[in-house]
C-alpha atoms as a PDB file:
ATOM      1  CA  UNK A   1     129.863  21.262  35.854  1.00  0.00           C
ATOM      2  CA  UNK A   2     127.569  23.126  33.728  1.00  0.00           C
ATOM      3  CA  UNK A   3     130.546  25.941  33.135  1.00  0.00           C
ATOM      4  CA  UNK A   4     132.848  23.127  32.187  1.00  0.00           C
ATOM      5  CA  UNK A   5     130.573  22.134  29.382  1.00  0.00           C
ATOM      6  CA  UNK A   6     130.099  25.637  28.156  1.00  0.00           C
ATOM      7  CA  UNK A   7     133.727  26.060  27.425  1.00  0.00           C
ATOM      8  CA  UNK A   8     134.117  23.079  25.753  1.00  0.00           C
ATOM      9  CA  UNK A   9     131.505  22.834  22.920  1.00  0.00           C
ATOM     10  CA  UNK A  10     131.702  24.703  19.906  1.00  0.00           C
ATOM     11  CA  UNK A  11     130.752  28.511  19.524  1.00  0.00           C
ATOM     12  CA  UNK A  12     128.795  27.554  16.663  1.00  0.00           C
ATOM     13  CA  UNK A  13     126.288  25.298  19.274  1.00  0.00           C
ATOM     14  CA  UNK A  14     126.681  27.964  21.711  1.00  0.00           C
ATOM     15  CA  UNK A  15     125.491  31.178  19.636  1.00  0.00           C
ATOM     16  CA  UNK A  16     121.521  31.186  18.768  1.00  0.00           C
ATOM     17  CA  UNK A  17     120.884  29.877  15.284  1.00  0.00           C
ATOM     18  CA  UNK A  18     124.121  28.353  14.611  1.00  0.00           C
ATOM     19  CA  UNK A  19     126.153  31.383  13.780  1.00  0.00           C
ATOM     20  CA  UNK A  20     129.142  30.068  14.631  1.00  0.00           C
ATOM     21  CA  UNK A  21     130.068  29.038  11.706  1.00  0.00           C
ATOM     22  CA  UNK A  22     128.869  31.915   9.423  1.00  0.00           C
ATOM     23  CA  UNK A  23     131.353  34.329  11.883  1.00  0.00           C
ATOM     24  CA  UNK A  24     134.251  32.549  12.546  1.00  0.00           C
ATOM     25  CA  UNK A  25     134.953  29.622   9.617  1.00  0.00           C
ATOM     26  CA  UNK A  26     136.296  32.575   7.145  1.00  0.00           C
ATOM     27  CA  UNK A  27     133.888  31.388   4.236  1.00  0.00           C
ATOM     28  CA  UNK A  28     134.653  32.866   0.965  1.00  0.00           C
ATOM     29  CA  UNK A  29     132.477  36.473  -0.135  1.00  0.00           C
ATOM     30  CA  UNK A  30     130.170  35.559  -2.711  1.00  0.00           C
ATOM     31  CA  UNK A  31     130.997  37.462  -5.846  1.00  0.00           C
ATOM     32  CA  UNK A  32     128.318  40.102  -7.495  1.00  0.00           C
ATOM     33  CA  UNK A  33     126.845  38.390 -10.376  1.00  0.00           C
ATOM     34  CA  UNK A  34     127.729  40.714 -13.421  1.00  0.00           C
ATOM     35  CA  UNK A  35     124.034  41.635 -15.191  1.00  0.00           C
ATOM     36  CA  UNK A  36     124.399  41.298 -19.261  1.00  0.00           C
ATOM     37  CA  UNK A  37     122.474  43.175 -21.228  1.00  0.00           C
ATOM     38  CA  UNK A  38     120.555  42.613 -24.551  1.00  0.00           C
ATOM     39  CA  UNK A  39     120.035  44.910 -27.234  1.00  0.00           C
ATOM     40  CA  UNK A  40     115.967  44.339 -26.708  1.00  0.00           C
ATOM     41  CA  UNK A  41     116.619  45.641 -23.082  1.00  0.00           C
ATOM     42  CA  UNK A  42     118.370  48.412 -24.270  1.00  0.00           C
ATOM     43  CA  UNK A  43     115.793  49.315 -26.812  1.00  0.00           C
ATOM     44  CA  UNK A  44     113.167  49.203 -23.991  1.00  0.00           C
ATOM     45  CA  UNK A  45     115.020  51.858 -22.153  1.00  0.00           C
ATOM     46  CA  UNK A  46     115.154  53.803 -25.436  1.00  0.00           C
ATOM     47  CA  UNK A  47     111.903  53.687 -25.639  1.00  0.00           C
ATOM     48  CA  UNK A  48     110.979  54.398 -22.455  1.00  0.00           C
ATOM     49  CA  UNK A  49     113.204  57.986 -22.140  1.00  0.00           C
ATOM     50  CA  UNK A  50     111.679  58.578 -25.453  1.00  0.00           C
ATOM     51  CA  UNK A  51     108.340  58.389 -24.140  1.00  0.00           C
ATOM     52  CA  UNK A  52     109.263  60.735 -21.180  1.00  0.00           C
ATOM     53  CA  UNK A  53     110.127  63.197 -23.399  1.00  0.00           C
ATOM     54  CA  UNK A  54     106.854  63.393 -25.411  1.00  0.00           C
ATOM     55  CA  UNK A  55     108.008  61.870 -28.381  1.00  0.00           C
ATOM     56  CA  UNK A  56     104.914  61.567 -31.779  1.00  0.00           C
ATOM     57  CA  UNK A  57     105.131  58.898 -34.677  1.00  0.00           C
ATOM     58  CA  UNK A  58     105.412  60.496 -37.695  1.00  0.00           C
ATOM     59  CA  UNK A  59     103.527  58.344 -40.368  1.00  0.00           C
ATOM     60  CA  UNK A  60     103.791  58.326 -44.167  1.00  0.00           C
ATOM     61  CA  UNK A  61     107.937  58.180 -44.636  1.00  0.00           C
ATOM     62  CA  UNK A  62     108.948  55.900 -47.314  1.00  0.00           C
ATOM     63  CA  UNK A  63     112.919  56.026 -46.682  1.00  0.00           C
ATOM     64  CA  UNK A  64     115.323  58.302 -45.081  1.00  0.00           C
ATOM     65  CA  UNK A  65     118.856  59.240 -46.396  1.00  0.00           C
ATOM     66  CA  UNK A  66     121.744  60.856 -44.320  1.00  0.00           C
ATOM     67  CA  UNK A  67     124.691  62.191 -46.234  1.00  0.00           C
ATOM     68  CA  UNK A  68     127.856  62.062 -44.704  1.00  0.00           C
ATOM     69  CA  UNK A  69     131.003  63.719 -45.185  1.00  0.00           C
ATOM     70  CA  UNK A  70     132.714  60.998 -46.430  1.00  0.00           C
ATOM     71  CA  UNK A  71     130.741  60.419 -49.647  1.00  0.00           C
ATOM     72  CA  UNK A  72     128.631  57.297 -48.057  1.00  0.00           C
ATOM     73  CA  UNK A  73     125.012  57.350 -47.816  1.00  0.00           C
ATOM     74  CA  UNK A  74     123.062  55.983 -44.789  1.00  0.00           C
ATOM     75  CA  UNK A  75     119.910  54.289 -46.094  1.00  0.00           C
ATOM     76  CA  UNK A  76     116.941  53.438 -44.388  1.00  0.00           C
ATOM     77  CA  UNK A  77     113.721  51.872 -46.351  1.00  0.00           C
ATOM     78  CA  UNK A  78     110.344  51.888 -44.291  1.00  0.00           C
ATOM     79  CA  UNK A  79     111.711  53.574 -41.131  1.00  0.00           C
ATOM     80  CA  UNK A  80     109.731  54.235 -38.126  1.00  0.00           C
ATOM     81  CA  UNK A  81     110.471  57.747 -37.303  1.00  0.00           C
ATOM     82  CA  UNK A  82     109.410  59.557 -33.839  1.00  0.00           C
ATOM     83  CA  UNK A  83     109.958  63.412 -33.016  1.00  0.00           C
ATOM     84  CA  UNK A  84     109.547  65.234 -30.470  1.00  0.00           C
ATOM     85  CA  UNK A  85     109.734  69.348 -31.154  1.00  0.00           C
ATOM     86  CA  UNK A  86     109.970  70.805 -27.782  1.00  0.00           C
ATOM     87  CA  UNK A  87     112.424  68.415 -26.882  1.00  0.00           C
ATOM     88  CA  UNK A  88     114.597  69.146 -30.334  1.00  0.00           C
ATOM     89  CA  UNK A  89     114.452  65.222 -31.051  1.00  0.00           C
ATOM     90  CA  UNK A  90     114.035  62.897 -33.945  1.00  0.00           C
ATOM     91  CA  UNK A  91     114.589  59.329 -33.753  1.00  0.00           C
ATOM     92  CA  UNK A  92     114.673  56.893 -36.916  1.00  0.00           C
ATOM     93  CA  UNK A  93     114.290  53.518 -36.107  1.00  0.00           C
ATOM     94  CA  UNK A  94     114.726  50.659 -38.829  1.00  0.00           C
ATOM     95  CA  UNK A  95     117.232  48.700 -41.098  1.00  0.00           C
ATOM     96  CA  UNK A  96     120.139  50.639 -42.167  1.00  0.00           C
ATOM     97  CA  UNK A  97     122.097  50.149 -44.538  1.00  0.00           C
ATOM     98  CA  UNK A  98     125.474  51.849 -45.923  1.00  0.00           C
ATOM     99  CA  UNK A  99     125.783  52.981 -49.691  1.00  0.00           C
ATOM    100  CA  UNK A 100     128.098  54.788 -51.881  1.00  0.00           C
ATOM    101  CA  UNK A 101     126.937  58.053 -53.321  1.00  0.00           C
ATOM    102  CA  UNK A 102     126.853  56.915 -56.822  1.00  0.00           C
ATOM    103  CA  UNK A 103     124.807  53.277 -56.045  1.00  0.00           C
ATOM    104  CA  UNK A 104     122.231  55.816 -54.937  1.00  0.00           C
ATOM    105  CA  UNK A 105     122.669  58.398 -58.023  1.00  0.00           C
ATOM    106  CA  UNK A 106     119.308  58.601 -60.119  1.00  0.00           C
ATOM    107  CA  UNK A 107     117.162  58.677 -57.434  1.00  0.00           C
ATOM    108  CA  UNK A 108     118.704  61.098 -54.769  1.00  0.00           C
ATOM    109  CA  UNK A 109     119.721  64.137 -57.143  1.00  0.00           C
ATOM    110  CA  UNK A 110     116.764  65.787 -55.738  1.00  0.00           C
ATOM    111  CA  UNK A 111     117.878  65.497 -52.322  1.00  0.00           C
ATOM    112  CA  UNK A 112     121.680  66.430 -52.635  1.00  0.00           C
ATOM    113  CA  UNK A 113     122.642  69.593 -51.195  1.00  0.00           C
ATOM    114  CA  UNK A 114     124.987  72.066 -52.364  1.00  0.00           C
ATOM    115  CA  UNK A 115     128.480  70.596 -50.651  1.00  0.00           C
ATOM    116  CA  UNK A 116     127.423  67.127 -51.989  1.00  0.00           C
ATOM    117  CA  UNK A 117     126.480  68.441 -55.531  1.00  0.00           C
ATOM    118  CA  UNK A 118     130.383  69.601 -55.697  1.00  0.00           C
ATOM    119  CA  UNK A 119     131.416  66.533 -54.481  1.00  0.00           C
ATOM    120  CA  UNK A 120     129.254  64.451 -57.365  1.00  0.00           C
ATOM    121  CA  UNK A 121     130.840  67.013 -59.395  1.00  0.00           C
ATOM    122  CA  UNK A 122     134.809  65.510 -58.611  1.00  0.00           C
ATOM    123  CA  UNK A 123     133.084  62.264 -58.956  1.00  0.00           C
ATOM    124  CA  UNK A 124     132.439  62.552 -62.193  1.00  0.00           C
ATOM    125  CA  UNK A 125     135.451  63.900 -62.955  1.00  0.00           C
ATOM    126  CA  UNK A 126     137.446  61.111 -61.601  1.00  0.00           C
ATOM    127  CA  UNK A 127     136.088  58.721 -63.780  1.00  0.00           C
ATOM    128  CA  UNK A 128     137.846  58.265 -67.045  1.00  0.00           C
ATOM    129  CA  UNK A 129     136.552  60.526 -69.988  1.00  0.00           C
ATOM    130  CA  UNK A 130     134.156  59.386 -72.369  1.00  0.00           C
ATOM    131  CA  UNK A 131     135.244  58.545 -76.455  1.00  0.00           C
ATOM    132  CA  UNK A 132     133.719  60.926 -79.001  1.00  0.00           C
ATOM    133  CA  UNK A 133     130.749  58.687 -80.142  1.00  0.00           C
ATOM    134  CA  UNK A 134     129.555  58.371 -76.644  1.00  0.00           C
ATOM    135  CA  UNK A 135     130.325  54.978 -75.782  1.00  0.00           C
ATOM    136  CA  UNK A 136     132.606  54.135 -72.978  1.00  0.00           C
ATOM    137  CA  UNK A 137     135.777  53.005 -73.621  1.00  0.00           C
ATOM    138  CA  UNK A 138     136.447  48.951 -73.578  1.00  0.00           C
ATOM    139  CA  UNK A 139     137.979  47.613 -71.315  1.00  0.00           C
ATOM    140  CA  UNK A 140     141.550  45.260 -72.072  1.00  0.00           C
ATOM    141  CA  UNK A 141     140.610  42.171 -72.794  1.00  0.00           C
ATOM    142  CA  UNK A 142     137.217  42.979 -74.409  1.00  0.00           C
ATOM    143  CA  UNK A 143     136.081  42.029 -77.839  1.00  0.00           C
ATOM    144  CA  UNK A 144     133.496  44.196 -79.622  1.00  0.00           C
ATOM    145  CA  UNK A 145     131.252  41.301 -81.413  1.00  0.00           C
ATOM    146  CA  UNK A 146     127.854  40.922 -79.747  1.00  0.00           C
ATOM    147  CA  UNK A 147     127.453  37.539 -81.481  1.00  0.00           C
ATOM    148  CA  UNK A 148     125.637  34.696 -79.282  1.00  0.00           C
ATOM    149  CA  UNK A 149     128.326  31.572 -79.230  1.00  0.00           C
ATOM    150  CA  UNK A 150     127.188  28.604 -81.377  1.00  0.00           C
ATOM    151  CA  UNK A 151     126.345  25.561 -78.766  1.00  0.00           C
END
């Protein structure tokens, strides 16, 4: 009688545990949950490769300016650079910000080089010529009073 019982009950009662049901009900695989990333996680493993390779804070730098080839200018003010000389490395951390060349112009002659001095140099020539007496010309549409209007 005890065999006749066996046969009948459930495989889920009969295997230790219940596993019955895990094996043989065809439950659906549970998907991988997809892992999102923040940029502050990101930065952490920046900073953490960066520290493997030796990197040094370089103190004292006001703002940084890359020139690129398309006449911008990539400004950063206050920027915290690191550099690392064995490892050929220099990282600039920091706001950046995107400028034209001429936004930029009394400030960075010092720093041009000589491609971007020849570009400056088309620049300048591109904008419309000057009148004799040194004022620019007026635009259409513009008066030349510099009266205040009555109220």
């Amino acid at each position: 009688m005890q065999l006749e019982d066996t046969a009948v009950r459930p495989l889920d009662e009969v295997l230790p545990g219940g596993l019955g049901e895990f094996f043989f009900n065809g439950t659906a695989r549970r998907k991988k949950k997809v892992v999102h990333r923040t940029a502050t996680a990101d930065d952490k493993k920046l900073q953490f490769s960066l520290k493997k390779l030796g990197v040094n804070n370089i103190s004292g730098i006001e703002e940084v300016n890359m020139f690129t080839n398309q006449g911008t200018v990539i400004h950063f003010n206050n920027p915290k650079v690191q550099a690392s000389l064995a490892a050929n490395t220099f990282t600039i951390t920091g706001h950046a910000e995107t400028k034209q060349l001429t936004e930029m112009l009394p400030s960075i002659l010092n720093q041009l080089g000589a491609d971007s001095l020849t570009s400056l140099r088309r620049l300048a020539e591109a904008l419309p010529k000057q009148s004799v007496d040194g004022k620019a010309p007026l635009a259409t549409g513009e008066d030349d009073d510099d009266e205040v209007p009555a109220p």
